[in-house]
Protein backbone atom coordinates (compact mmCIF):
# COMPACT_ATOMS: atom_id res chain seq x y z
CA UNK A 1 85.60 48.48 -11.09
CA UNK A 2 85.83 44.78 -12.28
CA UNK A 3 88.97 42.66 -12.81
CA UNK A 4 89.54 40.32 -15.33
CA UNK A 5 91.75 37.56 -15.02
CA UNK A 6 93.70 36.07 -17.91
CA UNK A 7 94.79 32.53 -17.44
CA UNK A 8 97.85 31.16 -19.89
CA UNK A 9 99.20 27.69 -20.25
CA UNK A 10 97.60 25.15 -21.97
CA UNK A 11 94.47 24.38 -22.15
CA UNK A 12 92.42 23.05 -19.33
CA UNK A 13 90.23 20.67 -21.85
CA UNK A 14 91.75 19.85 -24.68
CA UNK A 15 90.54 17.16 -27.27
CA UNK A 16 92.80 13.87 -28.30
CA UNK A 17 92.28 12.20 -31.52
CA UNK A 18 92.18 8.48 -31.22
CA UNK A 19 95.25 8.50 -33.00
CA UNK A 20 97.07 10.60 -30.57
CA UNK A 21 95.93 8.37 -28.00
CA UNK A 22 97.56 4.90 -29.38
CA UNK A 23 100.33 7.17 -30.04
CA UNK A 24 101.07 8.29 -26.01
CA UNK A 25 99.54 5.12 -24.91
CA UNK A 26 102.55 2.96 -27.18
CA UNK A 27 105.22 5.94 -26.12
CA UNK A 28 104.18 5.70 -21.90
CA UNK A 29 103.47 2.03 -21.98
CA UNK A 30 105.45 0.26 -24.91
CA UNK A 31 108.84 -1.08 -24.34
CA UNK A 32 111.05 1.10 -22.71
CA UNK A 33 108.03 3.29 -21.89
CA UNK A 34 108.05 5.75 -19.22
CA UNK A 35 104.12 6.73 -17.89
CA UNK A 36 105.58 9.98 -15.90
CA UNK A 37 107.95 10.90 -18.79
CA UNK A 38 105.45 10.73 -21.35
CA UNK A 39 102.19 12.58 -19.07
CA UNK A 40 104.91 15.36 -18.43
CA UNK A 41 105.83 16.03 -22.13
CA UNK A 42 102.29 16.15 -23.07
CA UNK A 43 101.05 18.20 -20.52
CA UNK A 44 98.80 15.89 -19.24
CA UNK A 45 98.03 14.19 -15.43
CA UNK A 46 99.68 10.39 -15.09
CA UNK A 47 95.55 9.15 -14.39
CA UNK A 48 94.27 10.61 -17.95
CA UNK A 49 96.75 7.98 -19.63
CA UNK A 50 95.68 5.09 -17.33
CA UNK A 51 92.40 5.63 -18.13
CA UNK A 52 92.70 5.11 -21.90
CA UNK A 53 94.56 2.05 -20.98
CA UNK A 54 91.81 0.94 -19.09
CA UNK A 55 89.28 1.73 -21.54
CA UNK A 56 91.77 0.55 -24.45
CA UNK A 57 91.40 -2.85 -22.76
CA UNK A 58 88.06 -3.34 -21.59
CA UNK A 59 86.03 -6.01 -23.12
CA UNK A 60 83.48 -4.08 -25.72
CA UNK A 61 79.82 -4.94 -24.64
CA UNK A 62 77.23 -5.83 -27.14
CA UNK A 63 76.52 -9.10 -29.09
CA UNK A 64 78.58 -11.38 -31.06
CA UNK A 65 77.49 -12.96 -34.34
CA UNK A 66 76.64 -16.07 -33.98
CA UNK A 67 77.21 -18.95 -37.14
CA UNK A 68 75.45 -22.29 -37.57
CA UNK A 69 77.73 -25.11 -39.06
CA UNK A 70 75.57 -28.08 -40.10
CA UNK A 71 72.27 -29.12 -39.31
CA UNK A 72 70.91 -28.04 -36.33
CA UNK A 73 68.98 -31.10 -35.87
CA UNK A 74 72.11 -33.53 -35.58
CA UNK A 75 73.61 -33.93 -32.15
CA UNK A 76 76.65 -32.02 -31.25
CA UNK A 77 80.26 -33.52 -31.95
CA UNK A 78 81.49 -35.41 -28.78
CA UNK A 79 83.85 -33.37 -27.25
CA UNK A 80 87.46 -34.13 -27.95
CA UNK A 81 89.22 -36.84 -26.05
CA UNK A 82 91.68 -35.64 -24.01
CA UNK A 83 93.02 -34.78 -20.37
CA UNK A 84 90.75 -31.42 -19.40
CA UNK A 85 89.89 -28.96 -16.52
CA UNK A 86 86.11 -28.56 -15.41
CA UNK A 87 85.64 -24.88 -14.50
CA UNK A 88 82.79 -24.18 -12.17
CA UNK A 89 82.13 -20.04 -12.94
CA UNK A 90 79.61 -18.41 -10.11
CA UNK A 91 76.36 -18.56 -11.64
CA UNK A 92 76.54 -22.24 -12.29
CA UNK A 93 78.68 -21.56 -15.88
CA UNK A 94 80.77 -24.53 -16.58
CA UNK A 95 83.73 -25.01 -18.72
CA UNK A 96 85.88 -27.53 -20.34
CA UNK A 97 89.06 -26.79 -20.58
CA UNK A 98 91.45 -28.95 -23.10
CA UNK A 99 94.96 -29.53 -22.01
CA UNK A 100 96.36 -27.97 -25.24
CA UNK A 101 94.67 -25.44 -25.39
CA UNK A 102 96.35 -22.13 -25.95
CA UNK A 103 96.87 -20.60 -22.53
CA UNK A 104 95.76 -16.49 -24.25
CA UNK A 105 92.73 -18.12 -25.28
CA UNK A 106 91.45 -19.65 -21.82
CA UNK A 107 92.24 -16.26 -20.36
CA UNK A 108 90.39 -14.50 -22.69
CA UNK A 109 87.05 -16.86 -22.36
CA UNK A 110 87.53 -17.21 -18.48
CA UNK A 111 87.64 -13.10 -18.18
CA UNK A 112 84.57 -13.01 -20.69
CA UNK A 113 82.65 -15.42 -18.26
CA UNK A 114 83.72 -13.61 -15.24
């Protein structure tokens, strides 16, 4: 004699647009956002949103275009004059950081270099 078992509920592996994704990722972590409240109405674990998160935010890999302004056989422009920060990166990467500039931006490069 064999027995069969039928299992109800949702689905164990279910697939999630991109668009539903943004969508629970801007309900759980937007403002006034609730992670647990938002997993729980969507059936899903806390983790599986974190994850997207993550990979919503991780720097894409690959190559950026690079573009040529002027003639490459002129020197570079001096740099600009200016208090500055000297970053030393491991590796031996060093940076120049201007005083003004935008405080996003440095992140953004520093995290790149990292």
């Amino acid at each position: 004699m064999s027995y069969s078992t039928l299992i109800t509920g949702p689905e164990r592996r279910r697939r999630w647009s991109e668009d539903q994704k943004e969508a629970l990722l801007a309900q759980a972590f937007g403002p006034g956002g609730n992670v647990t409240e938002t997993a729980r109405l969507a059936e899903v674990h806390t983790s599986l949103l974190y994850r997207w998160r993550r990979a919503t935010l991780a720097p894409v890999q690959g190559f950026a275009p690079a573009v040529l302004i002027g003639e490459a056989d002129q020197p570079p422009p001096p740099p600009p004059a200016g208090p500055a920060i000297f970053v030393e990166l491991p590796g031996g990467v060093q940076v120049q950081v201007m005083a003004d500039a935008p405080a996003d931006l440095v992140t953004a490069m520093l995290r790149a270099l990292r």
